[in-house]
N, C-alpha and C. Protein backbone atom coordinates (compact mmCIF):
# COMPACT_ATOMS: atom_id res chain seq x y z
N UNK A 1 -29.52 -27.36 36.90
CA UNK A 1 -29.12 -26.09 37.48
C UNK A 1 -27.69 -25.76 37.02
N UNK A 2 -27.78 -24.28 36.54
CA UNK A 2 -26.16 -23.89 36.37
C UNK A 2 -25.67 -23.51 37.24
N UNK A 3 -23.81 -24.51 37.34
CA UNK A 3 -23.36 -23.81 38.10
C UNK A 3 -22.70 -22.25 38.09
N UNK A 4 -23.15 -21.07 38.99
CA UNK A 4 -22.26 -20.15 38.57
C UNK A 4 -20.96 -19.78 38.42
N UNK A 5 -20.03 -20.86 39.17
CA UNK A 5 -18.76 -20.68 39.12
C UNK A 5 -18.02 -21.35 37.95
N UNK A 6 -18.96 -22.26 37.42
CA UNK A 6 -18.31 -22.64 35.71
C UNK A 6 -18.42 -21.92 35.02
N UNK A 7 -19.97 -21.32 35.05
CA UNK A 7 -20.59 -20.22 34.12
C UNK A 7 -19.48 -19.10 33.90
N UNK A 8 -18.78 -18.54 35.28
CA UNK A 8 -17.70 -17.67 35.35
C UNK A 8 -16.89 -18.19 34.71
N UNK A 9 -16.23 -19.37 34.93
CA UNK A 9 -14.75 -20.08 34.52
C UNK A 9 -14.79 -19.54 32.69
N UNK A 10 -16.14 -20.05 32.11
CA UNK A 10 -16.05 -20.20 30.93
C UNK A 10 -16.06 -18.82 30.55
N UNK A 11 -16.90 -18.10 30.78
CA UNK A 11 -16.78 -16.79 30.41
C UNK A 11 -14.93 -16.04 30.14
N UNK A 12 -14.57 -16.29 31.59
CA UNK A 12 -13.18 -16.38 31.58
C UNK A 12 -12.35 -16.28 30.49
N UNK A 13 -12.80 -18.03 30.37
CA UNK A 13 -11.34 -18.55 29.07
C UNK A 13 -12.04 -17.79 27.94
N UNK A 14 -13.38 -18.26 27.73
CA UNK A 14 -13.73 -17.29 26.61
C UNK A 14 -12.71 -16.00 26.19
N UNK A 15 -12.74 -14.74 27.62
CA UNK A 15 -12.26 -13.61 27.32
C UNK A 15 -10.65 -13.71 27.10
N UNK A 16 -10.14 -14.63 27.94
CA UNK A 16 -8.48 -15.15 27.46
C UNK A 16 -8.49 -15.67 25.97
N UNK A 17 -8.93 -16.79 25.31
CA UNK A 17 -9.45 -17.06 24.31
C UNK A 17 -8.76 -16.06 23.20
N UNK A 18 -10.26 -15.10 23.51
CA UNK A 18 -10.31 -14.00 22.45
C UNK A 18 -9.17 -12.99 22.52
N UNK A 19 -9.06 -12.53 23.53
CA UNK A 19 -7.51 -11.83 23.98
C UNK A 19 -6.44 -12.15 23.34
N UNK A 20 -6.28 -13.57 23.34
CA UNK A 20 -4.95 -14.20 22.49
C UNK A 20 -4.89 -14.18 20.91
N UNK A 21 -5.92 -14.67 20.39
CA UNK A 21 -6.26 -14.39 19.08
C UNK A 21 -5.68 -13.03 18.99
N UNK A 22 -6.69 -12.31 19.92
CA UNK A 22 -5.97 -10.53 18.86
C UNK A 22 -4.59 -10.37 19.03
N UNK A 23 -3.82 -10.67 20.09
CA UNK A 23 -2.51 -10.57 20.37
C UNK A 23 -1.88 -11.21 19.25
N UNK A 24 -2.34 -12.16 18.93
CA UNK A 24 -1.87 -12.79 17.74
C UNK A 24 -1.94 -12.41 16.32
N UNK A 25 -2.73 -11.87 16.17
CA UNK A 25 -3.40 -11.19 15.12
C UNK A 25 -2.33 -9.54 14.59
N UNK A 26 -2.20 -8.80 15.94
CA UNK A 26 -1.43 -7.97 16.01
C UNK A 26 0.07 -8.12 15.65
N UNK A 27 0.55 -9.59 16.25
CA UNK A 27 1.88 -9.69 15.90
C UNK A 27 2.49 -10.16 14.69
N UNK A 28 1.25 -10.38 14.22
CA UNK A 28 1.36 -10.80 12.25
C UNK A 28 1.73 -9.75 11.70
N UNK A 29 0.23 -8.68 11.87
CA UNK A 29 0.33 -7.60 11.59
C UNK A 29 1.35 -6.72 11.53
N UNK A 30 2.47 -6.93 12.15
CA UNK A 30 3.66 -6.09 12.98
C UNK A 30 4.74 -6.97 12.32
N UNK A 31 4.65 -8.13 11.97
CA UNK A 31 5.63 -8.93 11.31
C UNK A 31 5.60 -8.96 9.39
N UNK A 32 4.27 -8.61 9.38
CA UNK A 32 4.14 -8.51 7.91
C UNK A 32 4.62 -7.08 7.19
N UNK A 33 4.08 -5.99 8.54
CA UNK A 33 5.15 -4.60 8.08
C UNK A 33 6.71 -4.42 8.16
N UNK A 34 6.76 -5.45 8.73
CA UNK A 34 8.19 -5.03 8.90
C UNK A 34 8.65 -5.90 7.63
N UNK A 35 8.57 -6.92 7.39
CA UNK A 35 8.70 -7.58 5.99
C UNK A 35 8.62 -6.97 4.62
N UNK A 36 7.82 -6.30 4.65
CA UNK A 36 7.34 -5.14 3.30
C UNK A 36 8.54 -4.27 3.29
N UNK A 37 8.67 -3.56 4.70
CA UNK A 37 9.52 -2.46 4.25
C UNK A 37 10.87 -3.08 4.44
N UNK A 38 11.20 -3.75 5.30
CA UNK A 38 12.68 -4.91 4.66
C UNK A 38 12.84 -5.27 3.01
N UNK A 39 11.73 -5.85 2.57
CA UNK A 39 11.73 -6.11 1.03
C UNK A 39 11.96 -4.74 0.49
N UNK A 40 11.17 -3.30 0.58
CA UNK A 40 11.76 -2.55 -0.13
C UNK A 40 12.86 -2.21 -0.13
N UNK A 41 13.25 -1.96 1.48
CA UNK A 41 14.99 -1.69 0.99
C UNK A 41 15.68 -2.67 0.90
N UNK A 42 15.51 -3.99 0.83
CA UNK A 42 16.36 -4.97 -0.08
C UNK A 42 16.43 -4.38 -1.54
N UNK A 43 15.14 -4.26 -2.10
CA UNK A 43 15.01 -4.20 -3.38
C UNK A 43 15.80 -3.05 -4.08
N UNK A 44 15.33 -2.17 -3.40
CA UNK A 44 14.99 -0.31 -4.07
C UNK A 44 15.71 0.77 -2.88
N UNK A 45 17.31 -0.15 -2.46
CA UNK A 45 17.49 1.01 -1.60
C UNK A 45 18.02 2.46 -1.87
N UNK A 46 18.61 2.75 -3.04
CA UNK A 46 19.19 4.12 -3.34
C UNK A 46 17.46 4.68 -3.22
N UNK A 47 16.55 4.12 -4.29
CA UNK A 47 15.04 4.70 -4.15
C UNK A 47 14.61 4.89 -2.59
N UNK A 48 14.88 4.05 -1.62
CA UNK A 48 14.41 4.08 -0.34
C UNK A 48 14.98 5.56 0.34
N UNK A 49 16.09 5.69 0.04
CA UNK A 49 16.59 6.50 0.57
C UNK A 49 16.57 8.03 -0.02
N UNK A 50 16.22 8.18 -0.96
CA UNK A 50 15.95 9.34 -1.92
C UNK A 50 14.27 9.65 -1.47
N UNK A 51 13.24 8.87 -1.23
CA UNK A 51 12.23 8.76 -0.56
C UNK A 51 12.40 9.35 0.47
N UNK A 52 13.23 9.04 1.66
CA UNK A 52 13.06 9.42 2.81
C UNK A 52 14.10 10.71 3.10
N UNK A 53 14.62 11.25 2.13
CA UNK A 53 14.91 12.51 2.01
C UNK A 53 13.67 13.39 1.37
N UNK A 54 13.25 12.93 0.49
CA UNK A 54 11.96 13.70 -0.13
C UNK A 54 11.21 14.16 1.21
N UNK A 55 11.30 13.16 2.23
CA UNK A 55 10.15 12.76 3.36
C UNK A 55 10.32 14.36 4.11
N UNK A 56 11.82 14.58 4.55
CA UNK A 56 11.98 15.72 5.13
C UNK A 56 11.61 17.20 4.72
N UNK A 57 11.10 17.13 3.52
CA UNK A 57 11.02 18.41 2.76
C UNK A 57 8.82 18.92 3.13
N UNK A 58 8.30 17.72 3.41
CA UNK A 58 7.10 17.52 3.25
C UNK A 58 6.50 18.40 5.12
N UNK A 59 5.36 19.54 4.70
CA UNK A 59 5.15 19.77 6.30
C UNK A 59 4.55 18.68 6.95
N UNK A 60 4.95 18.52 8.49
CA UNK A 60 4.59 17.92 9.68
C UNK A 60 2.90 17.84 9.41
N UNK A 61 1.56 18.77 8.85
CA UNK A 61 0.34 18.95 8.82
C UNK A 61 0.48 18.06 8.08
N UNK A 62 0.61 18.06 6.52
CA UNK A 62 0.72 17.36 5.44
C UNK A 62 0.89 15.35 6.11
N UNK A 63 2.05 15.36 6.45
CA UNK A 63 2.23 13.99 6.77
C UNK A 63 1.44 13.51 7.84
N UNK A 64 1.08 14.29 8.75
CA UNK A 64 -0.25 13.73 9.64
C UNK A 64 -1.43 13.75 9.15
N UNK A 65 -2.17 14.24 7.99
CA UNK A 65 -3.08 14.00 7.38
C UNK A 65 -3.34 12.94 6.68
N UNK A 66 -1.69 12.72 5.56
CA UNK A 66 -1.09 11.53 4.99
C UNK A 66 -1.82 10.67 6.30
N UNK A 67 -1.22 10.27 7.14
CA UNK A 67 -1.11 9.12 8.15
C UNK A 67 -2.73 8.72 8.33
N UNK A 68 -3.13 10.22 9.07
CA UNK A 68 -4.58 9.77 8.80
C UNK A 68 -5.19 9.07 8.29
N UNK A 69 -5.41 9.18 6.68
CA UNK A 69 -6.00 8.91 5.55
C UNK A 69 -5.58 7.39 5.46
N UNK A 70 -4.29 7.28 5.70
CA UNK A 70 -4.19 6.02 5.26
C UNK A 70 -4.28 5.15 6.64
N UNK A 71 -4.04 5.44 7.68
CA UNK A 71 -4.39 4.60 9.04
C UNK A 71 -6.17 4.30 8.80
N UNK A 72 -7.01 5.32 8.62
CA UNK A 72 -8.55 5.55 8.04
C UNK A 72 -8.55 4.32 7.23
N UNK A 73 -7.94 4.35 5.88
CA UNK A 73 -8.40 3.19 4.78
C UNK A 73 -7.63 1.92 5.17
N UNK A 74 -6.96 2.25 6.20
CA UNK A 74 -6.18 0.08 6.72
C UNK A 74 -7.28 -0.19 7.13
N UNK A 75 -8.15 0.82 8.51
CA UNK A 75 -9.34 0.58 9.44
C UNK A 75 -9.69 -0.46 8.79
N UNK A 76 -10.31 0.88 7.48
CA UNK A 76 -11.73 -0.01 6.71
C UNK A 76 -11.28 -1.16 6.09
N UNK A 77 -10.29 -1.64 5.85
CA UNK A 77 -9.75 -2.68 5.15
C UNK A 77 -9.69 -3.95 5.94
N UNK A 78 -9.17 -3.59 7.25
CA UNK A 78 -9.36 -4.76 7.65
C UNK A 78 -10.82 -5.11 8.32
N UNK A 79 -11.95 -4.30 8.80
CA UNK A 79 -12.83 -3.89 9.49
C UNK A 79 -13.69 -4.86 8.17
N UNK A 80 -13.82 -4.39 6.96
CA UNK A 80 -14.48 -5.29 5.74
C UNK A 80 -13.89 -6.29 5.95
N UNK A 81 -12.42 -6.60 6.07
CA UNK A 81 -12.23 -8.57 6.02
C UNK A 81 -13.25 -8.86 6.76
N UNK A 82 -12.92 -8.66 8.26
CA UNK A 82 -13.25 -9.35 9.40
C UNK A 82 -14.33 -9.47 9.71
N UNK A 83 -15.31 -8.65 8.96
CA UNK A 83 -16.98 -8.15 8.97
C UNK A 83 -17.24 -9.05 7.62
């Protein structure tokens, strides 16, 4: 006979478990962007900064579409690893 209150327990850690993973997962994620764009402006900062003047000239529609498109193809990018 199962007990139901283990049955619960496990379910539980299970969902803590998995919870942590993604938390974890996220803070890579968040540590590896910030690394990239640190490396560029280590590298390429007069370019960094000539960039992000270009940035201001570009409409608000334009760059939320930008964002779109490319928030869209990270999805699928990571959605194919993990699948």
């Amino acid at each position: 006979m199962v007990d139901p209150l283990s049955e619960h327990a496990r379910k539980s850690n299970d969902f803590c478990s998995t919870f942590l993973n993604i938390m974890k997962e996220l803070i890579i994620a968040f540590g590896l962007l910030l690394f990239i764009e640190g490396i560029l402006f280590t590298l390429f900062p007069s370019k960094m900064k000539i960039m992000l003047k270009k940035v201001e000239l570009i409409k608000e529609s334009q760059l939320r579409s930008g964002g779109l498109i490319f928030a869209v193809i990270g999805f699928v990018i990571i959605w194919y690893i993990k699948n």
